[in-house]
Every structure is written in C-alpha cells, then in structure tokens.
Protein backbone atom coordinates (compact mmCIF):
# COMPACT_ATOMS: atom_id res chain seq x y z
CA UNK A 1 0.00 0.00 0.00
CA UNK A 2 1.50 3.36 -0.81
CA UNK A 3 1.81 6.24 1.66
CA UNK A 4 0.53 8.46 -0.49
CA UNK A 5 -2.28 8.82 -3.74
CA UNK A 6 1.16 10.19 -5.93
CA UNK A 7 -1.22 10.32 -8.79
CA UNK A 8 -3.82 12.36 -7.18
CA UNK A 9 -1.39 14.57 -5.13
CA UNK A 10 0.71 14.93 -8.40
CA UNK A 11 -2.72 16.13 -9.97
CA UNK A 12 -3.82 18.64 -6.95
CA UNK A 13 -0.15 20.48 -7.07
CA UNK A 14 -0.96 21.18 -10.66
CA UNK A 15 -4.29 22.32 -10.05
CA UNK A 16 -2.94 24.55 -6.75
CA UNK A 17 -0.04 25.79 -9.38
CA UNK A 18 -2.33 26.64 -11.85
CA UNK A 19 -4.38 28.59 -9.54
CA UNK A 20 -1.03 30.33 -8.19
CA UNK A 21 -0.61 31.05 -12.40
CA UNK A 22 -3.90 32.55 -12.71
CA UNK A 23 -3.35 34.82 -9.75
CA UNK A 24 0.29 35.95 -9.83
CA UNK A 25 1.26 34.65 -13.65
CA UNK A 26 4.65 36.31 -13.19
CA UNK A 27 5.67 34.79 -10.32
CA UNK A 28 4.97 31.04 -12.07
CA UNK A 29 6.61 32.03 -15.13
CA UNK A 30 9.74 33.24 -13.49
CA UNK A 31 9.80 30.22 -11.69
CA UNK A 32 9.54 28.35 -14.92
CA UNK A 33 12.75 30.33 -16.27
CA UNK A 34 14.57 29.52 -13.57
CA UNK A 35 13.63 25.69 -13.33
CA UNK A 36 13.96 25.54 -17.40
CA UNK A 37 17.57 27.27 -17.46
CA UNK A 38 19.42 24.28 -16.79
CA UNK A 39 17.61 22.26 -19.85
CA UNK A 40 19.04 24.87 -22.05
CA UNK A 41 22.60 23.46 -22.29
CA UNK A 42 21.59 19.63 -21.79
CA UNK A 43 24.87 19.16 -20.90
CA UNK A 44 23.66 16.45 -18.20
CA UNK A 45 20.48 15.51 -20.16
CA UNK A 46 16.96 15.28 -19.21
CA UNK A 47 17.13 11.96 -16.89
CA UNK A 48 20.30 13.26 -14.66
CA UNK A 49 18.82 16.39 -14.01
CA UNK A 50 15.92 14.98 -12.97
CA UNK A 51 17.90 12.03 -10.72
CA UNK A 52 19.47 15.28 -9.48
CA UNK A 53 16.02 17.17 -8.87
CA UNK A 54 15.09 13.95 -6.86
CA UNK A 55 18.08 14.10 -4.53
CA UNK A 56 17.43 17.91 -4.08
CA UNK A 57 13.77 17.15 -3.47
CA UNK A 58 14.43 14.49 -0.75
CA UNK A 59 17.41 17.04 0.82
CA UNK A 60 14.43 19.86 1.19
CA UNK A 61 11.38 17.49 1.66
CA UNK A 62 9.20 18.51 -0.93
CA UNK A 63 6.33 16.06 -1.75
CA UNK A 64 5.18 18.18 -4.46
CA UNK A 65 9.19 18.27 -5.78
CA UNK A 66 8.93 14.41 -5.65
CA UNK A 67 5.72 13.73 -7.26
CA UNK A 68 6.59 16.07 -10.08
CA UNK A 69 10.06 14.87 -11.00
CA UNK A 70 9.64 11.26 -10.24
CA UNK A 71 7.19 11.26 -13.25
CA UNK A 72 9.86 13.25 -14.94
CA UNK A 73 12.27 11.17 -14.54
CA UNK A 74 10.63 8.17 -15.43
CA UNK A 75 9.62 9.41 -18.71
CA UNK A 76 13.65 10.72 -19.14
CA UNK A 77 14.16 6.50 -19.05
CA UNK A 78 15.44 6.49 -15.57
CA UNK A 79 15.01 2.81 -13.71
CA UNK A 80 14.30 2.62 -10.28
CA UNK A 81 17.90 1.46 -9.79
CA UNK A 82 19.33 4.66 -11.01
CA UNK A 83 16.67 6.46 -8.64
CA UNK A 84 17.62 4.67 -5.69
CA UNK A 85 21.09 5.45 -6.14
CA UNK A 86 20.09 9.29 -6.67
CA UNK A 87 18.64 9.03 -3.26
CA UNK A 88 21.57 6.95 -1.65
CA UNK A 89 23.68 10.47 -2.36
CA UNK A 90 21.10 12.51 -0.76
CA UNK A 91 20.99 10.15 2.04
CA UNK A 92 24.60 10.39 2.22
CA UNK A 93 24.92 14.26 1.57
CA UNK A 94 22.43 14.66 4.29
CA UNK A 95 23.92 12.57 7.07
CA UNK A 96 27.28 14.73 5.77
CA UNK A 97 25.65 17.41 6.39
CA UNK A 98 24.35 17.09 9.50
CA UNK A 99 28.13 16.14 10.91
CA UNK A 100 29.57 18.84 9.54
CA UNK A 101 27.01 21.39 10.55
CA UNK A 102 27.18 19.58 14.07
CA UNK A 103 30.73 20.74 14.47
CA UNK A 104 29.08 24.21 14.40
CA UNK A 105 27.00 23.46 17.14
CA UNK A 106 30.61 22.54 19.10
CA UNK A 107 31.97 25.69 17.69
CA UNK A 108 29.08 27.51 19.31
CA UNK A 109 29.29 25.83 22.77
CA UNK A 110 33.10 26.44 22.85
CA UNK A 111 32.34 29.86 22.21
CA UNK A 112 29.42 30.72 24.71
CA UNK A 113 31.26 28.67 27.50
CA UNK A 114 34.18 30.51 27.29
CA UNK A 115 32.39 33.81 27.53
CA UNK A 116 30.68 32.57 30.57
CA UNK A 117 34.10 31.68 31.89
CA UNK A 118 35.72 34.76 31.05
CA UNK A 119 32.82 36.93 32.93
C-alpha cells in the first residue's frame, strides 16, 4: 500500500499551481525560467537532471518536488535502480551534512562557555 495517492497529489499540485498562475502569472513564469535554465545546455540531459532534482527534493522534503520529477524522470528512461542510487547520495549528503554542521553546534558551545568563563 503506498503512503501516499502520488497520482492524485501529483494532480492537486498542478491544479494549486495553476491557480497560483492565474493569480500571480509572473511569479509562475519566473519560476519556470529559472527551473527551465538548466535544460538549455543539456549538458547532463533530461534523466540526470531529474535524478538530481530527486536528490534535491528528498534534501528539502518537498512532496510536491517528488511527485513532479519522479514522473519526470521516469519518462527521461530512468530505472528505479538509477533512482535509488540518486537518493543513496542525498541520504549520504544529508547525514554529511548534518556532521559537519554539528561541528558548528561545538563551535558555538566552545564559544558561549568561554564567555561565561571569562565573565
């Protein structure tokens, strides 16, 4: 059993983005300039920019980002090996993340403790 309708929820963030369109056209079509840019060069192609788009989408939690660009990429020919190992780098990148962003945290405490010390 899936978690999710994809298909419906894929349907209703079209439907909300076409009502954002209708409202504030601008605003959608810069957003399609920006997300088209990249297409331009197809340096990478269609299917590893959207592999990449899937990683990015996990990374910022976007359901709307996944239902879009999974059907993306699955029409760009990519398998669901390739898209598991897309989001075995976010996974990865992620936990990265979080260690290196943790030594901040240290950084932080080392700082504050030593102020309290000093005063």
């Amino acid at each position: 059993m899936s978690m999710l309708d994809w298909n419906e929820y894929h349907k209703q963030v079209l439907a909300g983005v076409g009502a954002i369109a209708h409202t504030s056209p601008d605003v959608v079509r810069g957003y399609q300039g920006l997300s088209g840019a990249s297409a331009k060069t197809a340096l990478l192609g269609k299917k590893v920019n959207e592999l990449i788009a899937l990683a990015v989408a996990v990374t910022l939690r976007c359901d709307g980002c996944i239902a879009v660009h999974t059907a993306a990429a699955i029409a760009a020919g990519a398998t669901r090996e390739e898209i598991t190992e897309a989001l075995g780098t976010a996974i990865s990148v992620n936990a990265g993340a979080a260690l290196v962003y943790s030594t901040r945290v240290m950084d932080c405490y080392a700082a504050k403790t030593a102020d309290a010390q000093a005063g």
